[in-house]
Protein backbone atom coordinates (compact mmCIF):
# COMPACT_ATOMS: atom_id res chain seq x y z
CA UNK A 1 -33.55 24.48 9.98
CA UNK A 2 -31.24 21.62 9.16
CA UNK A 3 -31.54 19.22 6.51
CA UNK A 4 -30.84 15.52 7.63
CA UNK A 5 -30.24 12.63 5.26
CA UNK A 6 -31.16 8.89 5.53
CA UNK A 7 -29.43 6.40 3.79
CA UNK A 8 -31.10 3.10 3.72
CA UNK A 9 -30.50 -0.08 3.01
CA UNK A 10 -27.07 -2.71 3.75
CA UNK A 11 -24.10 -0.91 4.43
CA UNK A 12 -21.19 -2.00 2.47
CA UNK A 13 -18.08 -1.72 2.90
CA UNK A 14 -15.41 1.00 0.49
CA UNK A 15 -13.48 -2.13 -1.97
CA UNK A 16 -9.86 -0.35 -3.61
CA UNK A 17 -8.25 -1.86 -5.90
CA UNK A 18 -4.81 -3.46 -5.32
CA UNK A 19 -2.98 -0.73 -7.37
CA UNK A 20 -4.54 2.35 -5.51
CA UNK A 21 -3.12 0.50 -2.19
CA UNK A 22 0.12 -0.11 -3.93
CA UNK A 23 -0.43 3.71 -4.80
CA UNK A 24 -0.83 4.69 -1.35
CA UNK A 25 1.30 2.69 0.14
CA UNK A 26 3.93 4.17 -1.76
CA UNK A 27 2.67 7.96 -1.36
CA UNK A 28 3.72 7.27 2.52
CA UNK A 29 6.71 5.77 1.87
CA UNK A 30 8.48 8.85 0.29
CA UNK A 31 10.50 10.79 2.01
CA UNK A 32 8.97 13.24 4.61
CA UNK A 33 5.40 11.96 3.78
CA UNK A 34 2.65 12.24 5.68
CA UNK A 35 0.55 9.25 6.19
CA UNK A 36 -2.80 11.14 8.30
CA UNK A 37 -2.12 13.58 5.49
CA UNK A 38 -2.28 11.20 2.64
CA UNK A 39 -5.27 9.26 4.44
CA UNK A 40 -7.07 12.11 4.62
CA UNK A 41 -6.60 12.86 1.26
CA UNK A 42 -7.82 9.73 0.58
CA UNK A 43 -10.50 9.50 3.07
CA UNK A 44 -9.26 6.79 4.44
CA UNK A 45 -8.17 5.87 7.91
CA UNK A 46 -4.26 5.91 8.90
CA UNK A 47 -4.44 2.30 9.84
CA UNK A 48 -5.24 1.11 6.89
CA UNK A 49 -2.36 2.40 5.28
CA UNK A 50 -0.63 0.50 7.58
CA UNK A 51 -2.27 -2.78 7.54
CA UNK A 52 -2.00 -2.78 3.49
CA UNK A 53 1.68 -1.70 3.92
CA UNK A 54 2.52 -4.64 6.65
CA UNK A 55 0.06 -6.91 4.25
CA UNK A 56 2.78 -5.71 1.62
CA UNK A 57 5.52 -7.14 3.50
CA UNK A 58 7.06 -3.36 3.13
CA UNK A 59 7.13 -2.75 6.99
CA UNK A 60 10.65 -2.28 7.28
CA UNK A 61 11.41 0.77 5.05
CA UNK A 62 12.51 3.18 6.89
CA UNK A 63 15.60 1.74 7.85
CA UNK A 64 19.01 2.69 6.43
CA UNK A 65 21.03 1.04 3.91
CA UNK A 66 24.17 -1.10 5.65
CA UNK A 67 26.95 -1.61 3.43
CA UNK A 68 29.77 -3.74 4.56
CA UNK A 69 33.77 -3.66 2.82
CA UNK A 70 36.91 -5.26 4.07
CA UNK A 71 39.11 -3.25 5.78
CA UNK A 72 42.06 -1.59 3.92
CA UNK A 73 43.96 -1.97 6.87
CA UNK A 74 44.68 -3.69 10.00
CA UNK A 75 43.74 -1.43 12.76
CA UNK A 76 45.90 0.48 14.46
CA UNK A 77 45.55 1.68 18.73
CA UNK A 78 43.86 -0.04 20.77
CA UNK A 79 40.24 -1.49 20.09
CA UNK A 80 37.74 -4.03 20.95
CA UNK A 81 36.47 -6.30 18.59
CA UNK A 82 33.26 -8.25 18.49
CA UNK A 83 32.50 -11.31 16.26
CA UNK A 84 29.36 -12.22 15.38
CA UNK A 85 27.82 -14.85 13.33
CA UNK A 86 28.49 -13.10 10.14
CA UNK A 87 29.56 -9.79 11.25
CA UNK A 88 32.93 -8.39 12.60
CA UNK A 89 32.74 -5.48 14.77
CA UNK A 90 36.08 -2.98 15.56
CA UNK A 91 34.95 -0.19 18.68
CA UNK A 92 38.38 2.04 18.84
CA UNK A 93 39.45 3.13 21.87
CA UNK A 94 37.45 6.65 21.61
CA UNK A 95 33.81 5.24 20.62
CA UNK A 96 30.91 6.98 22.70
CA UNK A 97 29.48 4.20 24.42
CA UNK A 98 25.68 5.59 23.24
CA UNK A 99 27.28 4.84 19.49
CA UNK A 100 28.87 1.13 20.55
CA UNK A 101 25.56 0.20 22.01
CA UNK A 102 23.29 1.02 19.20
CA UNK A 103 25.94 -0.46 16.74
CA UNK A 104 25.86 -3.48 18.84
CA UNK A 105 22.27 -3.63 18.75
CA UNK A 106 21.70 -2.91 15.26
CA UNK A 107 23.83 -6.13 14.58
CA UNK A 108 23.24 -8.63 17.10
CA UNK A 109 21.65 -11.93 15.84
């Protein structure tokens, strides 16, 4: 025989505090996390995670650092280069065109 269980009265809804999202958030954001993982963990729903991480304004992790130095010097062979608005591109003669097109990409305006 099975044993059911009523619960009565208003359903309300699970409150968590703003440091145990900040907690989570961050559990997901380390390397090779797991968010279903970590939501389960924390019985919580995967989406969640996700709204409180957007809500966060920490969406774009995940993305790798850029850094940009002046060339030691001028470039040498033949090349293309692309100017943007704040951003000088140099494609040498021997570029895969898969790598100039996601470079290009990654820096367009």
């Amino acid at each position: 025989m099975s044993q059911i269980t009523v619960i009565s009265g208003t359903e309300r809804r699970r409150v968590w505090t703003d440091q145990q999202k900040r907690e989570w958030v961050a559990a997901v954001s380390a390397p090779g996390a797991n968010v279903a993982e970590i939501a389960r963990r924390a019985d919580l729903r995967p989406n969640q995670i996700y709204r409180w991480r957007r809500q966060m304004g920490q969406a774009a992790q995940g993305f790798a650092e850029v850094r940009v130095h002046p060339d030691p010097a001028p470039a040498t062979g033949a090349a293309i280069i692309v100017e943007f608005e704040r951003a000088i591109v140099r494609i040498p003669a021997g570029a895969s065109p898969g790598l100039v097109s996601a470079v290009l990409r990654s820096v367009k305006p």
